[in-house]
C-alpha atoms as a PDB file:
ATOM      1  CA  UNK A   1      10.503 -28.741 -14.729  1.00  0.00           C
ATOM      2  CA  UNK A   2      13.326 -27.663 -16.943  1.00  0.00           C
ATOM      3  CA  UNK A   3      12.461 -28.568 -20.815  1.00  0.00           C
ATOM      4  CA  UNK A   4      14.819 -31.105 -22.272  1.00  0.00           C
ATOM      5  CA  UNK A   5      17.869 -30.152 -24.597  1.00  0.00           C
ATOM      6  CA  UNK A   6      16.113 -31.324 -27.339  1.00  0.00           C
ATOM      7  CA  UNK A   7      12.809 -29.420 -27.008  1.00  0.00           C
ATOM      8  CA  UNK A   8      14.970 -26.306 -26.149  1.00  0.00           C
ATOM      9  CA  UNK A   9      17.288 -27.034 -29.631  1.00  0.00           C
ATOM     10  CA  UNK A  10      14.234 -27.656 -31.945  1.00  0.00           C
ATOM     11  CA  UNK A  11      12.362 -24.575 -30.195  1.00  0.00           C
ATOM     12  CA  UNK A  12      15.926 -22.226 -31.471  1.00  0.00           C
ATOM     13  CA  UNK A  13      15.870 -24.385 -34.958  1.00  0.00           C
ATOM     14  CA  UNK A  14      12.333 -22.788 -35.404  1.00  0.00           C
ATOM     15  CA  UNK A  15      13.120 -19.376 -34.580  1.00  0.00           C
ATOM     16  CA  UNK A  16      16.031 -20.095 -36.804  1.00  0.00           C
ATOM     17  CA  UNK A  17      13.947 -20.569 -39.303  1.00  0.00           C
ATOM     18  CA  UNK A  18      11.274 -18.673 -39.026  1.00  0.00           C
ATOM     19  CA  UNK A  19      13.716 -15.050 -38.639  1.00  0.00           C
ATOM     20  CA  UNK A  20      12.093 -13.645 -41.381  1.00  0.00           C
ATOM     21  CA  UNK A  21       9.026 -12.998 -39.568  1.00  0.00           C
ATOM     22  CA  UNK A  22       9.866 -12.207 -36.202  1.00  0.00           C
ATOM     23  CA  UNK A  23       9.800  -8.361 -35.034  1.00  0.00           C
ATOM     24  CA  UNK A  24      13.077  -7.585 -33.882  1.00  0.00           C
ATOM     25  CA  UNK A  25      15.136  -9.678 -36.748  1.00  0.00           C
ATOM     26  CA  UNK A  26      17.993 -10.829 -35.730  1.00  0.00           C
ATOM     27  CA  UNK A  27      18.610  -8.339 -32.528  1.00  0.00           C
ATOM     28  CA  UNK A  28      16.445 -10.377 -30.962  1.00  0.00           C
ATOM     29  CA  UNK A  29      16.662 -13.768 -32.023  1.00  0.00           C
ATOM     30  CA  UNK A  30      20.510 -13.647 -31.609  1.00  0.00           C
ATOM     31  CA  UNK A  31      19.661 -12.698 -27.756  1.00  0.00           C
ATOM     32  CA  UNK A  32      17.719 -16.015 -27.383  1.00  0.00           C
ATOM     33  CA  UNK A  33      20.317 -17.996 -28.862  1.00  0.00           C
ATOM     34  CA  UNK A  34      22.968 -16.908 -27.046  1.00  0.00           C
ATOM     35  CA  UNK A  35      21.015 -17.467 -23.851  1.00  0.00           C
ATOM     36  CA  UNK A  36      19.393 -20.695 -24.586  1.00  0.00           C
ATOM     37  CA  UNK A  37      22.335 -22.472 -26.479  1.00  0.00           C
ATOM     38  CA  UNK A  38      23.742 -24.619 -23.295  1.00  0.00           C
ATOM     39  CA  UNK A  39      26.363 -27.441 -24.437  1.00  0.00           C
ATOM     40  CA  UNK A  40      23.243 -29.869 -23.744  1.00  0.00           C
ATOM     41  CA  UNK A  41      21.276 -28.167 -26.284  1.00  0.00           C
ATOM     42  CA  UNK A  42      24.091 -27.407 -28.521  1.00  0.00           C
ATOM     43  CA  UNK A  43      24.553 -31.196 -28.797  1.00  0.00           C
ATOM     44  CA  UNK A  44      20.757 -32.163 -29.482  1.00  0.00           C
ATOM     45  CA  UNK A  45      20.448 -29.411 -32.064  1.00  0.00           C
ATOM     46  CA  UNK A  46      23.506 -31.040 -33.611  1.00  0.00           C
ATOM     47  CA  UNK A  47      21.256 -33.978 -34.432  1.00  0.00           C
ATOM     48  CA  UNK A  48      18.503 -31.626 -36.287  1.00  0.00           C
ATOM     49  CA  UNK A  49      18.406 -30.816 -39.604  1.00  0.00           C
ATOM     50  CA  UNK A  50      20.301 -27.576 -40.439  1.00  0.00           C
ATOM     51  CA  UNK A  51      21.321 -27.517 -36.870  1.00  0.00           C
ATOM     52  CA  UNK A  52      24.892 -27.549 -37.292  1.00  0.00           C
ATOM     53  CA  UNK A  53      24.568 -24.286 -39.413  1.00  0.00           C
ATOM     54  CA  UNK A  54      23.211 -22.626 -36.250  1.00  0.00           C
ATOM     55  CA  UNK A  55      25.468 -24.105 -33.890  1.00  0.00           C
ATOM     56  CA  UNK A  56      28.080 -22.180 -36.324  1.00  0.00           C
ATOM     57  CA  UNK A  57      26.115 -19.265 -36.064  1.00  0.00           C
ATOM     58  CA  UNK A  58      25.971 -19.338 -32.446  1.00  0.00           C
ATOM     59  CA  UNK A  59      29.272 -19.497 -32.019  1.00  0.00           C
ATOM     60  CA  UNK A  60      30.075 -16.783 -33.889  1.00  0.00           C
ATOM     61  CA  UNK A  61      28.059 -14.517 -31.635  1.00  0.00           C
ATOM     62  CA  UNK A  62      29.374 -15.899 -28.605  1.00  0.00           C
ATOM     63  CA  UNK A  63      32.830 -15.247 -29.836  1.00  0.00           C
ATOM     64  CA  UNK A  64      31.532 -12.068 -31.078  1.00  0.00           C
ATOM     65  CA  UNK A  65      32.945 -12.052 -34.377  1.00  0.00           C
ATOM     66  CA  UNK A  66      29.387 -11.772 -35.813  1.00  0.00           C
ATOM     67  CA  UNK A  67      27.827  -8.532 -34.099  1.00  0.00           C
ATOM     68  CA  UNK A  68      24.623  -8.922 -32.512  1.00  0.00           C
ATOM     69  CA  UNK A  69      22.312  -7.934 -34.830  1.00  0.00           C
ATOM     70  CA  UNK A  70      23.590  -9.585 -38.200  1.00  0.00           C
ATOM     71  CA  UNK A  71      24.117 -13.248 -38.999  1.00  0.00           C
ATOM     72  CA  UNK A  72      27.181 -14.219 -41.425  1.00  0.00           C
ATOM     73  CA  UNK A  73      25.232 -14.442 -45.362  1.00  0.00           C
ATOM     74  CA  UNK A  74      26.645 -18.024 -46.012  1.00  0.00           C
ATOM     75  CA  UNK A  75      25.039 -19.448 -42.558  1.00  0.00           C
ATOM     76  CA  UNK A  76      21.218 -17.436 -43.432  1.00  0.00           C
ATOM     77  CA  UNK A  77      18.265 -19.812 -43.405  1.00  0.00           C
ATOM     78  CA  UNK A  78      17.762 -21.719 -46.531  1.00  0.00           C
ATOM     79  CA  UNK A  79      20.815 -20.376 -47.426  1.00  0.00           C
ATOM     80  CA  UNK A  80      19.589 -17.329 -48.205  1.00  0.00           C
ATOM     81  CA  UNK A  81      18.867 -18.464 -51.748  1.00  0.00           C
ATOM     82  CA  UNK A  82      15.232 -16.917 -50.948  1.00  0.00           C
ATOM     83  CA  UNK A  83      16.856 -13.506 -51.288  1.00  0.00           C
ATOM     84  CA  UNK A  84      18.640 -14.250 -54.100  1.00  0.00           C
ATOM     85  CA  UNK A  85      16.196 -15.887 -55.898  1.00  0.00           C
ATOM     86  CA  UNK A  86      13.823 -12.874 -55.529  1.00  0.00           C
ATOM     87  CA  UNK A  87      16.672 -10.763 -56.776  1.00  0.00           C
ATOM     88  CA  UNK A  88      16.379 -11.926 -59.924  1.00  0.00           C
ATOM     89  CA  UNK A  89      12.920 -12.613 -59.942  1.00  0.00           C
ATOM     90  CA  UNK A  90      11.234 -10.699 -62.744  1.00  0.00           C
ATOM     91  CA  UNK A  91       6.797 -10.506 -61.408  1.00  0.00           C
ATOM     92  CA  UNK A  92       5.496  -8.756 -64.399  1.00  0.00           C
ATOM     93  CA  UNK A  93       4.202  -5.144 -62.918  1.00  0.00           C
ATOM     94  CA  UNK A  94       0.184  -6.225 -63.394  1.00  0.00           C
ATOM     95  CA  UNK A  95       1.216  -8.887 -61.117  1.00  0.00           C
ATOM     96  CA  UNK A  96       2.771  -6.364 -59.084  1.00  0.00           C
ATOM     97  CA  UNK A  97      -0.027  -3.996 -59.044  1.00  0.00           C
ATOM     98  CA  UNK A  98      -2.672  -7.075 -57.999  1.00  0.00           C
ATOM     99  CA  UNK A  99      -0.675  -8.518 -55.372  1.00  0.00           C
ATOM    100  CA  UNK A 100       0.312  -5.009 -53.779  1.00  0.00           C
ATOM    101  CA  UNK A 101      -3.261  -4.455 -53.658  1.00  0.00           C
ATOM    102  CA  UNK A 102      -4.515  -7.419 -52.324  1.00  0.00           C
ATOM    103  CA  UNK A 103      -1.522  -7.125 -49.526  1.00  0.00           C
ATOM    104  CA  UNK A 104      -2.943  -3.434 -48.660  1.00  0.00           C
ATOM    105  CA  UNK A 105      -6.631  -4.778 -48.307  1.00  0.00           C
ATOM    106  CA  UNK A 106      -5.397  -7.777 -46.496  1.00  0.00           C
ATOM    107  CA  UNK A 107      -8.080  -8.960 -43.767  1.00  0.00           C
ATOM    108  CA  UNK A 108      -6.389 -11.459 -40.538  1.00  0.00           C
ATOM    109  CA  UNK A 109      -8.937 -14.036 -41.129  1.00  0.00           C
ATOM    110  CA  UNK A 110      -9.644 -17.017 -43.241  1.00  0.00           C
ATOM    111  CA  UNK A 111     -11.127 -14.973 -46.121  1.00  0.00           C
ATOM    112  CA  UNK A 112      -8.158 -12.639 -45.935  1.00  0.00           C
ATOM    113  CA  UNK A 113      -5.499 -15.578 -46.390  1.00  0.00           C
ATOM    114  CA  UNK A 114      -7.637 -16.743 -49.572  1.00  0.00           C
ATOM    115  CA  UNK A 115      -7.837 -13.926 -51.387  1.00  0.00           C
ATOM    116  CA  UNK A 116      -4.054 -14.152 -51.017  1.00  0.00           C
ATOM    117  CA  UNK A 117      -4.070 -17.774 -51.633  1.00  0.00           C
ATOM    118  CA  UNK A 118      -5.842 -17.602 -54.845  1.00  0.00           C
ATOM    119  CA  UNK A 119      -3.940 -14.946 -56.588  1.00  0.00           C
ATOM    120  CA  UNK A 120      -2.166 -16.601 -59.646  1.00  0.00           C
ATOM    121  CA  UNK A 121       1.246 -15.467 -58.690  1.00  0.00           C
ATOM    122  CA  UNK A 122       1.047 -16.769 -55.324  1.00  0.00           C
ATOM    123  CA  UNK A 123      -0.037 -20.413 -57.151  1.00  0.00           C
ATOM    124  CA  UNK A 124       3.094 -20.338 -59.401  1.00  0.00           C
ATOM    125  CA  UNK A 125       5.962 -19.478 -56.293  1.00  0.00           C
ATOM    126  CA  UNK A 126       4.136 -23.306 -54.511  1.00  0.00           C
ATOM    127  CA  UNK A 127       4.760 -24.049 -51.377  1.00  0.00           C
ATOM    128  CA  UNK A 128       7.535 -21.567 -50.738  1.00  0.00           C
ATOM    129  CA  UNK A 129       5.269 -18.311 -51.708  1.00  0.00           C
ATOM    130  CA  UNK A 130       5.700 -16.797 -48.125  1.00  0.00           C
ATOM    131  CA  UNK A 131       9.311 -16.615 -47.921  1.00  0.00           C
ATOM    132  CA  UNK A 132       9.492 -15.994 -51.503  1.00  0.00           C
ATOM    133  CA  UNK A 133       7.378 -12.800 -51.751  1.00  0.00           C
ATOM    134  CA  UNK A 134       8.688 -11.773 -48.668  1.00  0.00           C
ATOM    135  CA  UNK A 135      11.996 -11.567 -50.440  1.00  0.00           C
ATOM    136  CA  UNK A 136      10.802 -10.358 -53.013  1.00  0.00           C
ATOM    137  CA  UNK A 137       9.483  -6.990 -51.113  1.00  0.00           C
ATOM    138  CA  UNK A 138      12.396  -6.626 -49.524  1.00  0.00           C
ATOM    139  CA  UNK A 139      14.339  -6.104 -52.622  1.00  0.00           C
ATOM    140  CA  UNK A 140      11.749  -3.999 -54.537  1.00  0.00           C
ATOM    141  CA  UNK A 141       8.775  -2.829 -52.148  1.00  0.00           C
ATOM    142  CA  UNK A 142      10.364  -2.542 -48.444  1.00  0.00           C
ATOM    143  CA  UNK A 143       7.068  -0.784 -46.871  1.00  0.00           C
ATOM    144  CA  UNK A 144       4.654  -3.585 -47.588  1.00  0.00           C
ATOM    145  CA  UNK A 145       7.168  -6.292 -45.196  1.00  0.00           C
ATOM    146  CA  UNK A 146       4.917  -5.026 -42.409  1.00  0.00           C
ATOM    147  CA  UNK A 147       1.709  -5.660 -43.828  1.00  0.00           C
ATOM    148  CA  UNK A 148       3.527  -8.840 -45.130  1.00  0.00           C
ATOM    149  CA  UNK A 149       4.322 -10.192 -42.001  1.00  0.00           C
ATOM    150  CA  UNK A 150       0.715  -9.923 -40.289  1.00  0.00           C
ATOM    151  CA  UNK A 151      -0.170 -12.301 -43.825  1.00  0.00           C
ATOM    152  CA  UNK A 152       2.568 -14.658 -42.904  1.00  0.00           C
ATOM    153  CA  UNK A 153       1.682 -14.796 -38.967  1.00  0.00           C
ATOM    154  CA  UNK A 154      -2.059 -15.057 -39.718  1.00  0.00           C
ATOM    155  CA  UNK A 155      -1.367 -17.846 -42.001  1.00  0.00           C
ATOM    156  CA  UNK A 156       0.495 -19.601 -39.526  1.00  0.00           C
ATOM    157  CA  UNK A 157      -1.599 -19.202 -36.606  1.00  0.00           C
ATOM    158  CA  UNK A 158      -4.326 -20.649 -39.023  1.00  0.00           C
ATOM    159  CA  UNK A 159      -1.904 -23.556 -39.814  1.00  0.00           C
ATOM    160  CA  UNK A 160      -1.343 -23.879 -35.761  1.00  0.00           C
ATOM    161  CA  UNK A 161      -5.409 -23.966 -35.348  1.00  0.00           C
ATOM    162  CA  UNK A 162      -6.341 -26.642 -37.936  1.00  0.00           C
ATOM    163  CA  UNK A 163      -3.009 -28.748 -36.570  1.00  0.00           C
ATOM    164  CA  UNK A 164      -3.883 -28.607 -33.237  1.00  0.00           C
ATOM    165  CA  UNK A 165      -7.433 -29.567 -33.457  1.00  0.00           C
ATOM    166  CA  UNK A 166      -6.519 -32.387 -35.423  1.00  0.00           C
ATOM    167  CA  UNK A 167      -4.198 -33.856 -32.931  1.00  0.00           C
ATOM    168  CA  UNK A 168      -6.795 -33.634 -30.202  1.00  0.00           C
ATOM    169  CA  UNK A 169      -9.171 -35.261 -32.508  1.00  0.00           C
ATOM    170  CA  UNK A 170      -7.087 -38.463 -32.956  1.00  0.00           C
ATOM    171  CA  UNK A 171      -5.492 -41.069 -30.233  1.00  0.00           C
ATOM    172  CA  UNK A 172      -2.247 -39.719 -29.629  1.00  0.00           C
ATOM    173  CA  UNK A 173       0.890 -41.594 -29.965  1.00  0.00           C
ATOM    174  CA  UNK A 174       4.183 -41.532 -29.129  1.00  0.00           C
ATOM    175  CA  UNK A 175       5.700 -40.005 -32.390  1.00  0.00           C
ATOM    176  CA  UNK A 176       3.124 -36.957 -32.332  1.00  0.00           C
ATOM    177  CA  UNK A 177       3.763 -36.382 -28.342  1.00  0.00           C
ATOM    178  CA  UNK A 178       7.104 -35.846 -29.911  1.00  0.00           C
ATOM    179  CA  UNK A 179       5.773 -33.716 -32.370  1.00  0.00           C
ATOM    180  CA  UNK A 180       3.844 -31.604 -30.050  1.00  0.00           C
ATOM    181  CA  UNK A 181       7.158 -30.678 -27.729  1.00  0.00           C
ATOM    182  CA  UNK A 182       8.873 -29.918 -30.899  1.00  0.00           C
ATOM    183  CA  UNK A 183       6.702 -27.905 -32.256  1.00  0.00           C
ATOM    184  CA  UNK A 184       5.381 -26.039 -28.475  1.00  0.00           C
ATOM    185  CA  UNK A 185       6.756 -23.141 -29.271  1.00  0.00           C
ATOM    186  CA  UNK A 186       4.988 -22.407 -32.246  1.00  0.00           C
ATOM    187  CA  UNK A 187       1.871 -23.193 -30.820  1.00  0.00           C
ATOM    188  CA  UNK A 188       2.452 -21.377 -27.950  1.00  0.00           C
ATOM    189  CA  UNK A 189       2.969 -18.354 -30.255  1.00  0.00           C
ATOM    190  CA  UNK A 190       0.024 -18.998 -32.189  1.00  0.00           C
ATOM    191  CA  UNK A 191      -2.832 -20.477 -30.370  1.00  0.00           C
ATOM    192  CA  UNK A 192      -3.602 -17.493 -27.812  1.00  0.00           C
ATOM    193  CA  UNK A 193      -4.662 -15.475 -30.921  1.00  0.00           C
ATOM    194  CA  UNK A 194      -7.986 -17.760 -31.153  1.00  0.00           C
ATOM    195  CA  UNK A 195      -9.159 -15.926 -27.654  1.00  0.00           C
ATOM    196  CA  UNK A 196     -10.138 -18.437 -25.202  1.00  0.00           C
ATOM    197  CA  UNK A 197     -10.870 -21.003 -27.568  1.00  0.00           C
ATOM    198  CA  UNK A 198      -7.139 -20.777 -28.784  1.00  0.00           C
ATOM    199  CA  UNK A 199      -6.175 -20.768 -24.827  1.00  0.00           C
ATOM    200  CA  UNK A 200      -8.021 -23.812 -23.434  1.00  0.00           C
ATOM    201  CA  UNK A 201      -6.207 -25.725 -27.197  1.00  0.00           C
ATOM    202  CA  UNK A 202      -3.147 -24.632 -25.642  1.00  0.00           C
ATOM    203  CA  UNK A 203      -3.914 -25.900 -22.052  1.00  0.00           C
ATOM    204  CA  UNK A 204      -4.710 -29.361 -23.537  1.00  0.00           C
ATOM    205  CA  UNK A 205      -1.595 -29.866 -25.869  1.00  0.00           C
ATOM    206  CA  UNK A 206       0.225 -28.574 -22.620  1.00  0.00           C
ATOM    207  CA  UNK A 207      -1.342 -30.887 -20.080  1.00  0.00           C
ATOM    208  CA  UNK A 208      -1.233 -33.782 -22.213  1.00  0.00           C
ATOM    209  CA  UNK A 209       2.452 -33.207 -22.507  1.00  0.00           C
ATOM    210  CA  UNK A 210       2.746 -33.129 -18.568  1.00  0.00           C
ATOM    211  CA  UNK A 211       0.412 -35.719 -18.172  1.00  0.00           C
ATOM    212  CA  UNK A 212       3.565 -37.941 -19.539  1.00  0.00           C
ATOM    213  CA  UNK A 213       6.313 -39.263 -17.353  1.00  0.00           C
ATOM    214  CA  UNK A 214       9.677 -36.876 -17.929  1.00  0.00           C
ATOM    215  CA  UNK A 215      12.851 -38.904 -18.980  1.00  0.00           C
ATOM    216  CA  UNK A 216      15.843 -37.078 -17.563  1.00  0.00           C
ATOM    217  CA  UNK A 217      18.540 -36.488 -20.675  1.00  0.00           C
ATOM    218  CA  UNK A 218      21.299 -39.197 -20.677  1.00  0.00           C
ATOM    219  CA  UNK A 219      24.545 -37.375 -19.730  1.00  0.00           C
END
């Protein structure tokens, strides 16, 4: 069954979003868009948040006057105030020295993400601390993004875990069946880390999904 525009537009929105962590950058996100970004979807992810800032974006690939592995500065995610912000961002270099540490001794598991958590400089950036640190390396300490990224992708499949259990654990309704196909993506990127646990998570979320009667998009 083909997935409806709007499952397809807020699947892009996330990748959209999410750039900063995905291997390939923008090479490969810009391939996905291109492909994906049919006038039905175009429309739906006109409706989303931030959407029409990709829908620019898009069509400045497809019209190639953005190349196809860059994105114009003024239509970058958030802005690209995350970057700028971390430009001028002054961590004072004991801060430095503990949270380059605690990046190079960085474990992918629970205990891992709090000894990241807990750090005091990681408290002070809130709720933003992934995208702002990971600015922040960019612009000073380039060969920690890798290690970075394995930080922000455990954290998130952690996120996925705890979210997806929850649902399960609750009747479902019709706003968080919404939420689920919104959000499929991400768990499908996520879950399968957890082994077979994470896989038979997945299968439920997916057949749950199924198990509902498809509405055909209104032309």
């Amino acid at each position: 069954m083909k997935p409806r525009a709007s499952v397809v537009a807020q699947k892009l929105l996330n990748l959209y979003r999410q750039s900063h962590v995905i291997i390939g950058g923008w090479s490969a996100l810009n391939t996905i868009f291109v492909d994906e970004a049919t006038p039905d979807v175009l429309t739906a992810l006109a409706e989303l948040p931030t959407g029409k800032m990709l829908i620019r974006h898009i069509e400045n690939l497809k019209s190639g006057k953005t190349p196809m592995n860059s994105i114009e500065r003024d239509l970058l995610p958030y802005g690209g105030m995350m970057a700028e912000s971390a430009s001028n961002l002054q961590i004072p270099e004991r801060d430095w020295n503990e949270l380059l540490s605690a990046i190079s001794a960085f474990t992918p598991d629970q205990d891992g993400l709090k000894r990241i958590t807990d750090l005091k400089i990681i408290k002070s950036f809130g709720d933003e601390w992934l995208n702002i640190v990971r600015a922040a390396l960019a612009n000073k300490h380039p060969e920690f993004l890798q290690q970075w990224a394995v930080i922000d992708q455990t954290y998130n499949a952690y996120k996925r875990w705890n979210m997806a259990r929850d649902i399960m654990s609750q009747s479902i309704n019709d706003r968080t069946r919404a939420e689920i196909q919104a959000d499929m993506f991400e768990y499908e990127t996520y879950l399968p880390m957890f082994g077979d646990e994470g896989k038979e998570l997945l299968s439920k979320l997916r057949n749950f999904i199924s198990s509902v009667k498809h509405i055909p998009e209104q032309q």
